[in-house]
C-alpha atoms as a PDB file:
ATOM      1  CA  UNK A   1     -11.743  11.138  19.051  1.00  0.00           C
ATOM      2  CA  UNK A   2     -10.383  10.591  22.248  1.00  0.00           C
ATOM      3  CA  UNK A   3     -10.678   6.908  23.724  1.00  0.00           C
ATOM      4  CA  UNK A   4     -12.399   8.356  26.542  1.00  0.00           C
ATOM      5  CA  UNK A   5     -15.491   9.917  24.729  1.00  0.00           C
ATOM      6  CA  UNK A   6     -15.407   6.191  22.717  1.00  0.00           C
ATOM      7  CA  UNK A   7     -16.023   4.369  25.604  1.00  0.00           C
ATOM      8  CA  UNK A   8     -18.974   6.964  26.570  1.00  0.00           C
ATOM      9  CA  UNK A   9     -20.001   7.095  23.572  1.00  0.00           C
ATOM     10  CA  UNK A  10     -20.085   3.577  22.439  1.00  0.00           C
ATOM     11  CA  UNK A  11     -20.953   2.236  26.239  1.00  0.00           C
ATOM     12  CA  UNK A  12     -18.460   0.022  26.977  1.00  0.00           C
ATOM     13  CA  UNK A  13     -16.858  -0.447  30.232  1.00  0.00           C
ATOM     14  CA  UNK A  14     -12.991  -0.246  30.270  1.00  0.00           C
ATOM     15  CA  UNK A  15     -12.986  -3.863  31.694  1.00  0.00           C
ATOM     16  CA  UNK A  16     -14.762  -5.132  28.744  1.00  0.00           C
ATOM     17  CA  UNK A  17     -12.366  -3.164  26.821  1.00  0.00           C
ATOM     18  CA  UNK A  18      -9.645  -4.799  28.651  1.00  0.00           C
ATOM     19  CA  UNK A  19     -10.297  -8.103  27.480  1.00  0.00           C
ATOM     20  CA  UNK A  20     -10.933  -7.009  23.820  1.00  0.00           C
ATOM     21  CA  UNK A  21      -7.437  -5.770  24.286  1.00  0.00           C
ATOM     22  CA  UNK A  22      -5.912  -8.600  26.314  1.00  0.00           C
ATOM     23  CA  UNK A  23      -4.649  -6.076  29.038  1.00  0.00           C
ATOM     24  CA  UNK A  24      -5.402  -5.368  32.307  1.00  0.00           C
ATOM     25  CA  UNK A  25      -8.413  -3.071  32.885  1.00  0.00           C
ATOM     26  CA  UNK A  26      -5.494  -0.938  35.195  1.00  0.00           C
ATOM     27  CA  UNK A  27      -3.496  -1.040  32.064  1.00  0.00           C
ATOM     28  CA  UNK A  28      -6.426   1.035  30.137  1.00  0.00           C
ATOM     29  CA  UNK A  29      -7.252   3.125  33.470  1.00  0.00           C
ATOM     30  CA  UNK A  30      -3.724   4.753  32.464  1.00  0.00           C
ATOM     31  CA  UNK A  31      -3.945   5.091  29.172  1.00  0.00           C
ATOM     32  CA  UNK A  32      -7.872   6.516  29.341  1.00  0.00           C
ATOM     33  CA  UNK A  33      -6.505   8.866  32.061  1.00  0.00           C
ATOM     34  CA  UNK A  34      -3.388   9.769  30.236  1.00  0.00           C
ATOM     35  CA  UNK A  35      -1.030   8.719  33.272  1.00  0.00           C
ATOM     36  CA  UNK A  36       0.771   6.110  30.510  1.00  0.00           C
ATOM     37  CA  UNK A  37       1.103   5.272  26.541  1.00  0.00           C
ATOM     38  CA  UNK A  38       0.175   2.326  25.391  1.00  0.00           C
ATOM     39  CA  UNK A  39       2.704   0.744  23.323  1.00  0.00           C
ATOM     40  CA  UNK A  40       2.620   0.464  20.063  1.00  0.00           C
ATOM     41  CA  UNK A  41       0.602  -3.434  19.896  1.00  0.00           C
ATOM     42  CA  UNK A  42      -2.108  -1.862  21.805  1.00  0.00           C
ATOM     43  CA  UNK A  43      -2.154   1.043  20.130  1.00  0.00           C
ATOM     44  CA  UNK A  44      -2.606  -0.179  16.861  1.00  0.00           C
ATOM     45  CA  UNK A  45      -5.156  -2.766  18.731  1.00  0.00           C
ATOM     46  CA  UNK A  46      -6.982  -0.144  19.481  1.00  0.00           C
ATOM     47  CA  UNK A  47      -7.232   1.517  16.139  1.00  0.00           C
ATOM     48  CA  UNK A  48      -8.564  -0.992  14.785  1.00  0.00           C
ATOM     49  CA  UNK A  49     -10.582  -1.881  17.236  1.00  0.00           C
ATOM     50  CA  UNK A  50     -12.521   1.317  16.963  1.00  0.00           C
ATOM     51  CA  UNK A  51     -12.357   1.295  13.320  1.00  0.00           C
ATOM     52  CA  UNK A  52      -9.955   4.185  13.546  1.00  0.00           C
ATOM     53  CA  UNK A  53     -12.367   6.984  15.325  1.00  0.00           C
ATOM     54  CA  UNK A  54      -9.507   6.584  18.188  1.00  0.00           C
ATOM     55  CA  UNK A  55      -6.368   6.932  16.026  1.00  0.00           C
ATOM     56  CA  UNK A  56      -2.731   6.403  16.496  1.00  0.00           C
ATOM     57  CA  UNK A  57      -1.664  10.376  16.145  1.00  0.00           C
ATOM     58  CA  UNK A  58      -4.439  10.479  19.285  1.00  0.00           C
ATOM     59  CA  UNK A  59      -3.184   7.524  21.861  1.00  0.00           C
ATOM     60  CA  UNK A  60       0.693   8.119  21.312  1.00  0.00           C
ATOM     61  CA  UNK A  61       2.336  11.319  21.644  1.00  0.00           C
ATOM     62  CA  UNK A  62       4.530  13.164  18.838  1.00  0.00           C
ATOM     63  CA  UNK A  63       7.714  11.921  20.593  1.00  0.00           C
ATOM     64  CA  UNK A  64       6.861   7.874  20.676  1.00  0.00           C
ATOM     65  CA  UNK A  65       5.575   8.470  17.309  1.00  0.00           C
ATOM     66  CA  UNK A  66       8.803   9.939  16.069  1.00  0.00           C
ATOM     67  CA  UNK A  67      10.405   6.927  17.849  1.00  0.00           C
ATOM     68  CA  UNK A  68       8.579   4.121  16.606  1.00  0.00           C
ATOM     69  CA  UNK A  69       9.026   5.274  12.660  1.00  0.00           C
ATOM     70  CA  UNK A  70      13.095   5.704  13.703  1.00  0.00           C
ATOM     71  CA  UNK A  71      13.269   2.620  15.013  1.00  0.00           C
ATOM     72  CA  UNK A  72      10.603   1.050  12.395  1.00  0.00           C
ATOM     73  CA  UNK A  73       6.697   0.116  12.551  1.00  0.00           C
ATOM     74  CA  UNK A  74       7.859  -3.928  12.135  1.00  0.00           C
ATOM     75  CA  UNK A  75       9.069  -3.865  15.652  1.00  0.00           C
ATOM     76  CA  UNK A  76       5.505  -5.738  17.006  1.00  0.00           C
END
């Protein structure tokens, strides 16, 4: 699911989602809106925060998540 049809879905504001995260609500803006990734804290914050309806394969794209398993997950 994309985090966008979450937040409808689930109605929650990004704000509120913000400060579940401990970002700015600017910093989710971009990553609802696709202008940024999130990096790899938040993305795995967000996982689990949705209990894995918004998944990792659907936040980061195939080249960050090439990246991250080159360079190894334990980098948080």
């Amino acid at each position: 699911m994309e985090l966008y049809q979450y937040i409808f879905k689930n109605n929650i504001t990004q704000k509120n989602l913000a400060k579940d995260l401990g970002v700015s609500p600017l910093t989710v803006h971009f990553i609802v809106r696709r202008k940024s990734s999130p990096s790899l804290k938040v993305a795995l914050a967000l996982e689990k925060l949705t209990k894995g309806k918004v998944s990792l394969e659907e936040l980061l794209s195939e080249s960050d998540l090439k990246d991250y398993s080159k360079r190894g997950w334990d980098e948080l």
